[in-house]
PDB file of N, CA and C in Angstrom:
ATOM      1  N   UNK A   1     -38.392  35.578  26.641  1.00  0.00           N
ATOM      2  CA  UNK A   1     -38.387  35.280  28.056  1.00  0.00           C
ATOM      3  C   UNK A   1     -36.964  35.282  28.604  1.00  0.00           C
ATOM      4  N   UNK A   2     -36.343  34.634  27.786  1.00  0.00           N
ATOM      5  CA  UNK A   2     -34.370  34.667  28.482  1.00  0.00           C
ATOM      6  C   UNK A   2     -33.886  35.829  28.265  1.00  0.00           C
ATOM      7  N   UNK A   3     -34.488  36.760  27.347  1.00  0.00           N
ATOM      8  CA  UNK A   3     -33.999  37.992  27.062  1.00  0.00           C
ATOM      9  C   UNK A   3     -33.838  39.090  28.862  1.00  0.00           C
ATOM     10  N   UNK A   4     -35.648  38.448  29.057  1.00  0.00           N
ATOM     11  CA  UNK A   4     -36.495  39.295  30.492  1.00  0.00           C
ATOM     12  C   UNK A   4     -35.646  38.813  31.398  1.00  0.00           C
ATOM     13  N   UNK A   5     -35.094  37.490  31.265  1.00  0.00           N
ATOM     14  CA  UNK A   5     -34.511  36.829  32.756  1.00  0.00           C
ATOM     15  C   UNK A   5     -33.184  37.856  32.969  1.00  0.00           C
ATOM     16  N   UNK A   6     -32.485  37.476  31.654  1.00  0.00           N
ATOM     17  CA  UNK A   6     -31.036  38.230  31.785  1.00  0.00           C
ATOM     18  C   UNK A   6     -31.389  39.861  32.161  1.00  0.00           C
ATOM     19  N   UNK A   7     -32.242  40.448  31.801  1.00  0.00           N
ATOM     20  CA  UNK A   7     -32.185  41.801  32.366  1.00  0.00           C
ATOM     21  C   UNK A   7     -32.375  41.956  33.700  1.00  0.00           C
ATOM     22  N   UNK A   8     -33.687  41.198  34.404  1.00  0.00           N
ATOM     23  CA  UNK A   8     -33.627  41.027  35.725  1.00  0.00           C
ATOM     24  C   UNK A   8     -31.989  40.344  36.278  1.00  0.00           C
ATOM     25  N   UNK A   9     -31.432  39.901  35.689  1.00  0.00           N
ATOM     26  CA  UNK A   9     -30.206  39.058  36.785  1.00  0.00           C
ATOM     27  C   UNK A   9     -29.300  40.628  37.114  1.00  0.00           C
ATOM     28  N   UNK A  10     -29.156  40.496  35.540  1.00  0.00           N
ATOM     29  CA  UNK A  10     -28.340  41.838  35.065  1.00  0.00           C
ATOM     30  C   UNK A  10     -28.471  42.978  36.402  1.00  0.00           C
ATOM     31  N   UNK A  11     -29.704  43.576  36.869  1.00  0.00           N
ATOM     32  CA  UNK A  11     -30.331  44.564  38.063  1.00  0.00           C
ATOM     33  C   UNK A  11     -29.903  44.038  39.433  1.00  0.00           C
ATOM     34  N   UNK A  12     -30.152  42.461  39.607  1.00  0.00           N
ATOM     35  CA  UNK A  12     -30.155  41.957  40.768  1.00  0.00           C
ATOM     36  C   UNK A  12     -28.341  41.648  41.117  1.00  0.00           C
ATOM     37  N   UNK A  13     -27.880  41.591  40.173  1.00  0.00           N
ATOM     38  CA  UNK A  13     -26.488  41.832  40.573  1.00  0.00           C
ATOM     39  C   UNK A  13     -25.719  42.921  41.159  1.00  0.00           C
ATOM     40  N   UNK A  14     -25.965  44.183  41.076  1.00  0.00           N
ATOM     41  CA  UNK A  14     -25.917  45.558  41.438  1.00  0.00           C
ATOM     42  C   UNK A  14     -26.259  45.530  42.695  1.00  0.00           C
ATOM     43  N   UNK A  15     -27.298  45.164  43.242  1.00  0.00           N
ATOM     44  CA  UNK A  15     -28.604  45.170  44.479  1.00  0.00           C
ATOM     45  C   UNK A  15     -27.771  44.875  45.481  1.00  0.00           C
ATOM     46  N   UNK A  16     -27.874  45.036  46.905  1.00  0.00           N
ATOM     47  CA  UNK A  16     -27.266  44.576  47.809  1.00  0.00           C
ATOM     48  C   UNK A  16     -28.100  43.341  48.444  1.00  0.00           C
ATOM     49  N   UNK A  17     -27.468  42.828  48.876  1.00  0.00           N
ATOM     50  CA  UNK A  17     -27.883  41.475  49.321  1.00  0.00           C
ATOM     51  C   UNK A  17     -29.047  41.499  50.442  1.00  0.00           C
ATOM     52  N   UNK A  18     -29.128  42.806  51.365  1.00  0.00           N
ATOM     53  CA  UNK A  18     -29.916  42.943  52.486  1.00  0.00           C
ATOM     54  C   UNK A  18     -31.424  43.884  51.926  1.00  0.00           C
ATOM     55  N   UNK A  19     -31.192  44.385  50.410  1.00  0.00           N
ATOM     56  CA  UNK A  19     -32.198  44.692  49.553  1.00  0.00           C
ATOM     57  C   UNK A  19     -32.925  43.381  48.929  1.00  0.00           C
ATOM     58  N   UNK A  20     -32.256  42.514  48.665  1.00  0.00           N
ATOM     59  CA  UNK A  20     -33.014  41.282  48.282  1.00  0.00           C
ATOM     60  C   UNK A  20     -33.745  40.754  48.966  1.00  0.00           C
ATOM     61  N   UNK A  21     -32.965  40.524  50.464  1.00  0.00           N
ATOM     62  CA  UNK A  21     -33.703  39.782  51.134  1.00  0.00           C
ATOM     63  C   UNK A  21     -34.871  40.378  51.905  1.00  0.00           C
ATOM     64  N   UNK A  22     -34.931  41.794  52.253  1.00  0.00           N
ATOM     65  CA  UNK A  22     -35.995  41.901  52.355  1.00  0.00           C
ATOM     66  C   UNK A  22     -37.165  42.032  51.452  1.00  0.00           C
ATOM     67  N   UNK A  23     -36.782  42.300  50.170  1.00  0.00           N
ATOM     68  CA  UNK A  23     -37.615  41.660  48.813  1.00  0.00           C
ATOM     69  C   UNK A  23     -38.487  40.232  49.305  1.00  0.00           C
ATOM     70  N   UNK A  24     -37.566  39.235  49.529  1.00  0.00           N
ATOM     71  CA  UNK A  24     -38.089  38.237  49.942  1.00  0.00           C
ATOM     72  C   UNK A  24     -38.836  37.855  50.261  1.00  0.00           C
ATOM     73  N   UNK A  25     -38.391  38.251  51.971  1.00  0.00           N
ATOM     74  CA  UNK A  25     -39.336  38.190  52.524  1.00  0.00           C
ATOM     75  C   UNK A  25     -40.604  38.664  52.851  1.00  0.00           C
ATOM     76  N   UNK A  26     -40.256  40.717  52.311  1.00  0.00           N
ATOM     77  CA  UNK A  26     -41.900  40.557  51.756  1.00  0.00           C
ATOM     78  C   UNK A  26     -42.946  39.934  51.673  1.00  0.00           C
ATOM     79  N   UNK A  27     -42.439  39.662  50.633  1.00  0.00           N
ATOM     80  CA  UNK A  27     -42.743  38.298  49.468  1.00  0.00           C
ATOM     81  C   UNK A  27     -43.137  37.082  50.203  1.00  0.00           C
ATOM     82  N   UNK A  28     -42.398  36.340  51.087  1.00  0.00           N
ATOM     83  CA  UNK A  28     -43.315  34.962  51.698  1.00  0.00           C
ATOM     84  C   UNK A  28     -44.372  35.734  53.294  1.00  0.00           C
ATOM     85  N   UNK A  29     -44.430  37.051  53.762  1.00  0.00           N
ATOM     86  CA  UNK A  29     -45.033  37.345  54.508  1.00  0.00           C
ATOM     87  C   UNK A  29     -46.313  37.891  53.558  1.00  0.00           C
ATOM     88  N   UNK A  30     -46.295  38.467  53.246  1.00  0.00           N
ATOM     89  CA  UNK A  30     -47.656  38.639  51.917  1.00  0.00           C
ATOM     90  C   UNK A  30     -48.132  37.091  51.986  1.00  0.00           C
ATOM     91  N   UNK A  31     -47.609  36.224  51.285  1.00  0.00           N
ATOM     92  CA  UNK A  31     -48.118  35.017  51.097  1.00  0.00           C
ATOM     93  C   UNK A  31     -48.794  34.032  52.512  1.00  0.00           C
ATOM     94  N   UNK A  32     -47.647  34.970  53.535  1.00  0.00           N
ATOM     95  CA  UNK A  32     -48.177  33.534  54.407  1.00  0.00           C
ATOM     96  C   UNK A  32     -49.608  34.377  54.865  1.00  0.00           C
ATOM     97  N   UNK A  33     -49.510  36.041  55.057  1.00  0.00           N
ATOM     98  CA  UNK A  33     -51.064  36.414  55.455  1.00  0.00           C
ATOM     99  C   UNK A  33     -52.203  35.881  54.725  1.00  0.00           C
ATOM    100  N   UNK A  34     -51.788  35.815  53.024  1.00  0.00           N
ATOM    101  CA  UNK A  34     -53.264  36.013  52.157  1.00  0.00           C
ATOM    102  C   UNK A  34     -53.505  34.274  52.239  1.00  0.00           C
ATOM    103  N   UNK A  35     -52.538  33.370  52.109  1.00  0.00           N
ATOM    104  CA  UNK A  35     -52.792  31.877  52.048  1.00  0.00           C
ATOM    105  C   UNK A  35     -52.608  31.324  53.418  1.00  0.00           C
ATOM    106  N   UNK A  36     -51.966  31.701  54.000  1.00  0.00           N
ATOM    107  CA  UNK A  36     -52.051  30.779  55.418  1.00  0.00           C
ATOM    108  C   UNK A  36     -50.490  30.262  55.593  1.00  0.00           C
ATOM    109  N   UNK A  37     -49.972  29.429  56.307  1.00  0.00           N
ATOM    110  CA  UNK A  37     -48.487  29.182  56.735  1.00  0.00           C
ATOM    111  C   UNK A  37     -48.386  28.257  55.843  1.00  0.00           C
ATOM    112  N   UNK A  38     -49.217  26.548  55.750  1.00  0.00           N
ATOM    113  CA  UNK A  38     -49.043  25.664  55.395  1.00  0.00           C
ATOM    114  C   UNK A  38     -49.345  25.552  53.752  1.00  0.00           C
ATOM    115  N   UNK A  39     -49.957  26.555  53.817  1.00  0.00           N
ATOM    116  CA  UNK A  39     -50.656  26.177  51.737  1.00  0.00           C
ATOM    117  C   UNK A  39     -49.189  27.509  51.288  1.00  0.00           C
ATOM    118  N   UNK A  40     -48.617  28.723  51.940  1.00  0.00           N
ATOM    119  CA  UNK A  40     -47.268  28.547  51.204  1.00  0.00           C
ATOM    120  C   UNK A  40     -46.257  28.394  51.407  1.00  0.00           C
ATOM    121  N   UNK A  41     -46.335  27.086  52.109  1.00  0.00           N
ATOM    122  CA  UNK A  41     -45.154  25.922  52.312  1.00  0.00           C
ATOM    123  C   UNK A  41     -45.111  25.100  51.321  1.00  0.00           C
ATOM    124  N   UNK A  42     -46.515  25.062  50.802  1.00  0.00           N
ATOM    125  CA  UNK A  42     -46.828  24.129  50.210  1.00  0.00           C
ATOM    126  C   UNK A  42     -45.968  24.784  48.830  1.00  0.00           C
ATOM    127  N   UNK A  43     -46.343  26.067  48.031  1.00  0.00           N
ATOM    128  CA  UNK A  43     -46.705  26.978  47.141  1.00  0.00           C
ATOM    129  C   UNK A  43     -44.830  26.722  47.037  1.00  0.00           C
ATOM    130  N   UNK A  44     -43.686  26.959  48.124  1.00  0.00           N
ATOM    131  CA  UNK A  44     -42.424  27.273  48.315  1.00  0.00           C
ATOM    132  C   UNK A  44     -42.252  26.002  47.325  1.00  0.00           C
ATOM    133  N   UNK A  45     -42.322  24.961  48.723  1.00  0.00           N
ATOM    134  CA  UNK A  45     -42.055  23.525  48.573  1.00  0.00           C
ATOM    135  C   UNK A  45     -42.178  22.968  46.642  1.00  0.00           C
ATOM    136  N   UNK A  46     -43.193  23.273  45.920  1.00  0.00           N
ATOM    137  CA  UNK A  46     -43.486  23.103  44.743  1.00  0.00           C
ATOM    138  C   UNK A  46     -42.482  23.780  43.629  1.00  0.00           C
ATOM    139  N   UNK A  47     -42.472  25.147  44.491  1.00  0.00           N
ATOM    140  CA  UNK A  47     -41.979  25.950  43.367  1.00  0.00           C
ATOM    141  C   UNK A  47     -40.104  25.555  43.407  1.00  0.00           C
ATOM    142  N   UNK A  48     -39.516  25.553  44.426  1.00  0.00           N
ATOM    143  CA  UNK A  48     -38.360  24.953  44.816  1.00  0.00           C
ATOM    144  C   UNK A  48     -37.939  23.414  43.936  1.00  0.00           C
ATOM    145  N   UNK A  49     -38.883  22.848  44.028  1.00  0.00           N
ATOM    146  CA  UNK A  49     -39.067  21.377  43.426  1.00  0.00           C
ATOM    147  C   UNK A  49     -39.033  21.559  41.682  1.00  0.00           C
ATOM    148  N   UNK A  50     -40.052  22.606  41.391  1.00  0.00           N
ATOM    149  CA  UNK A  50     -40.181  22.605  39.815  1.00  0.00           C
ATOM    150  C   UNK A  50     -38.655  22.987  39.245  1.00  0.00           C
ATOM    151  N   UNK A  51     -37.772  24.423  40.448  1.00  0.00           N
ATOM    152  CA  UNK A  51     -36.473  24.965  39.703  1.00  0.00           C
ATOM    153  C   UNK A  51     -35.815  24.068  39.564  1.00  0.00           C
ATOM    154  N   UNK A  52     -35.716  23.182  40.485  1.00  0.00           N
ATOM    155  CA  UNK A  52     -34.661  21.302  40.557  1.00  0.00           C
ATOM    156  C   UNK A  52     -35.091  21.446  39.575  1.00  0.00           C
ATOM    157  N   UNK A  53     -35.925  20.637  39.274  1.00  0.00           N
ATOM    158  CA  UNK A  53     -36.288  19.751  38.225  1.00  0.00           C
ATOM    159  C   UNK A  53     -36.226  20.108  36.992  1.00  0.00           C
ATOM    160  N   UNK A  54     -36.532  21.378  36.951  1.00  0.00           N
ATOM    161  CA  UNK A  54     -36.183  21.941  35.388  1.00  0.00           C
ATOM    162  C   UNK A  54     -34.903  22.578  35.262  1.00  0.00           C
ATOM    163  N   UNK A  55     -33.994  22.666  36.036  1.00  0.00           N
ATOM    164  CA  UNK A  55     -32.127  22.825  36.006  1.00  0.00           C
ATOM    165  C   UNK A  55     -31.991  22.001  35.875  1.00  0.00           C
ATOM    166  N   UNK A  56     -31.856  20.377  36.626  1.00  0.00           N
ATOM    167  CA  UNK A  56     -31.842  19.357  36.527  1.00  0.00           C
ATOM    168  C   UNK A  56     -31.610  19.271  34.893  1.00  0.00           C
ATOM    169  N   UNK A  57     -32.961  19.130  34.134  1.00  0.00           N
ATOM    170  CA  UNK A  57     -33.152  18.337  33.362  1.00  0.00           C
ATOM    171  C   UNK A  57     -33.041  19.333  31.497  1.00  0.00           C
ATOM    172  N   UNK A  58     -33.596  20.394  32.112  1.00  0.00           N
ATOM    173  CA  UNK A  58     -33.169  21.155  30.816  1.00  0.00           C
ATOM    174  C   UNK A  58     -31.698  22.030  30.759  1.00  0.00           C
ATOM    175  N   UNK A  59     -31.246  21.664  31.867  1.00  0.00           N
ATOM    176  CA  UNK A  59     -29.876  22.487  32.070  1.00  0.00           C
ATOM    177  C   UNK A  59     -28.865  21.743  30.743  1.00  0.00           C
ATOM    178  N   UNK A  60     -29.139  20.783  30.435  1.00  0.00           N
ATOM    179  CA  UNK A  60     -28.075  20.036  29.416  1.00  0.00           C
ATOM    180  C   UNK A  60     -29.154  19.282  29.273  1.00  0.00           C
ATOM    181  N   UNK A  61     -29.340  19.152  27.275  1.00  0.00           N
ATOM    182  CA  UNK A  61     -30.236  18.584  27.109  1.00  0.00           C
ATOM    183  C   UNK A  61     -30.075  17.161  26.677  1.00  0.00           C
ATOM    184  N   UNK A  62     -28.769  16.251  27.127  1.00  0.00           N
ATOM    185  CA  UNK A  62     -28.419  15.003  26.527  1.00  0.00           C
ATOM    186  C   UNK A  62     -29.346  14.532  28.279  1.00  0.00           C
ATOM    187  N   UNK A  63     -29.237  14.921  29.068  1.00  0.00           N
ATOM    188  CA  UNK A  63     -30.103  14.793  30.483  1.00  0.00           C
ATOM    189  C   UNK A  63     -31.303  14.056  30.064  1.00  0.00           C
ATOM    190  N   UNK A  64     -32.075  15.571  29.177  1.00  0.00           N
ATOM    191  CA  UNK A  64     -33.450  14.990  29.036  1.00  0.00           C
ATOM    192  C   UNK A  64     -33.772  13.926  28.282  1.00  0.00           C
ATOM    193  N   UNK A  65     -32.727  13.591  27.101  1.00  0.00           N
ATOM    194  CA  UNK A  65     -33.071  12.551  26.019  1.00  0.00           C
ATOM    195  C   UNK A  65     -32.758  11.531  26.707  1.00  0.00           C
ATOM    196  N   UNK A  66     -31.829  10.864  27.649  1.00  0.00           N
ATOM    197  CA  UNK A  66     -31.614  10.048  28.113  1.00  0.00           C
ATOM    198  C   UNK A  66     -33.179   9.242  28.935  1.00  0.00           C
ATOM    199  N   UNK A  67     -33.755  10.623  29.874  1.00  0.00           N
ATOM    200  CA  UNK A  67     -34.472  10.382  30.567  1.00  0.00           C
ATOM    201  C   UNK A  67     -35.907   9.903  29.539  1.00  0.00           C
ATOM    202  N   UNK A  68     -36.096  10.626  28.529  1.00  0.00           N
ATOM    203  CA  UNK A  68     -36.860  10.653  27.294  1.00  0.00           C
ATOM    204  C   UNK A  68     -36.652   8.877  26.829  1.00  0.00           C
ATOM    205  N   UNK A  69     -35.544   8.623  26.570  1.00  0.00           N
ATOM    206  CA  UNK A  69     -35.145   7.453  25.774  1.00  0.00           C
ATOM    207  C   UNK A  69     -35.419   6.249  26.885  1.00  0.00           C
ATOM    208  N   UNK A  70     -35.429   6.369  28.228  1.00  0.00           N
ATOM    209  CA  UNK A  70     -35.628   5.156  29.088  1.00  0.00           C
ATOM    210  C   UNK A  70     -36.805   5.252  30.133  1.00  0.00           C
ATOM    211  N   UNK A  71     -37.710   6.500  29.751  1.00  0.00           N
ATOM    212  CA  UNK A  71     -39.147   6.160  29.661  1.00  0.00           C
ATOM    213  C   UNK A  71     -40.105   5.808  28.080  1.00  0.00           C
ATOM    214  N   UNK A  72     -39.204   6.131  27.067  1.00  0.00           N
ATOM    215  CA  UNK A  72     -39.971   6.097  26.151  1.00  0.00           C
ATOM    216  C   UNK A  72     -38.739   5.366  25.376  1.00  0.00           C
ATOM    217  N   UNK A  73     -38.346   4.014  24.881  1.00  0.00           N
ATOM    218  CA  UNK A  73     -37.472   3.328  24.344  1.00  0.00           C
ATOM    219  C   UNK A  73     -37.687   3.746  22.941  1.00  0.00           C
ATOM    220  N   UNK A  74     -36.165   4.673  22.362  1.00  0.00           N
ATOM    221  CA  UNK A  74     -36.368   4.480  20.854  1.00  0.00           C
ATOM    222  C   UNK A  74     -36.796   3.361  19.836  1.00  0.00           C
ATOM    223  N   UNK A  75     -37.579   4.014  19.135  1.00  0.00           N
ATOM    224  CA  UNK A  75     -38.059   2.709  18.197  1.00  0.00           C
ATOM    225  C   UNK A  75     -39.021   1.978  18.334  1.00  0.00           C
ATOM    226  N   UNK A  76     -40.068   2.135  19.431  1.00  0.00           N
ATOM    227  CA  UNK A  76     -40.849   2.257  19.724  1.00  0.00           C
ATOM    228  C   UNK A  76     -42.239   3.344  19.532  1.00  0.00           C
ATOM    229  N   UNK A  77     -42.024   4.168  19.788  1.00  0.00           N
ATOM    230  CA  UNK A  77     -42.589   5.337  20.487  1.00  0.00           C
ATOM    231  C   UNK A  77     -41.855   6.288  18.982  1.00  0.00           C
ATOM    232  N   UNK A  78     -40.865   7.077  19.639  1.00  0.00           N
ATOM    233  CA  UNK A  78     -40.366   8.078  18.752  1.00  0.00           C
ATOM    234  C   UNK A  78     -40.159   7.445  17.438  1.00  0.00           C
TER     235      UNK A  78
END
């Protein structure tokens, strides 16, 4: 999978910026016809939230053990 990511970055670096964005937006006009405005706001809103959260937390993984260790107290649990 990181292999697939780096080749896509690898392409999208080349690309011009006004090629992306109409990529884009494509992309959320497709969505807003087939789902509606508010369900992919919703669909954005989530997916925006999951990249936080998983940069956030798997970006450096002393992050996650911390977060790991003071929902789940060593010695306990683990």
């Amino acid at each position: 999978m990181e292999r697939l990511l780096s080749r896509i970055f690898e392409k999208l670096q080349n690309t011009k910026a006004g090629t992306l964005f109409a990529l884009a937006f494509f992309i959320v006009a497709v969505l807003i016809c087939i789902f509606g405005f508010w369900k992919t706001l919703f669909i954005v809103i989530f997916t925006l939230a999951g990249f936080v959260v998983g940069s956030f937390l798997f970006g450096d993984e002393s992050r996650f053990k911390k977060l790991l260790d003071r929902i789940l107290p060593p010695g306990r649990v683990r």
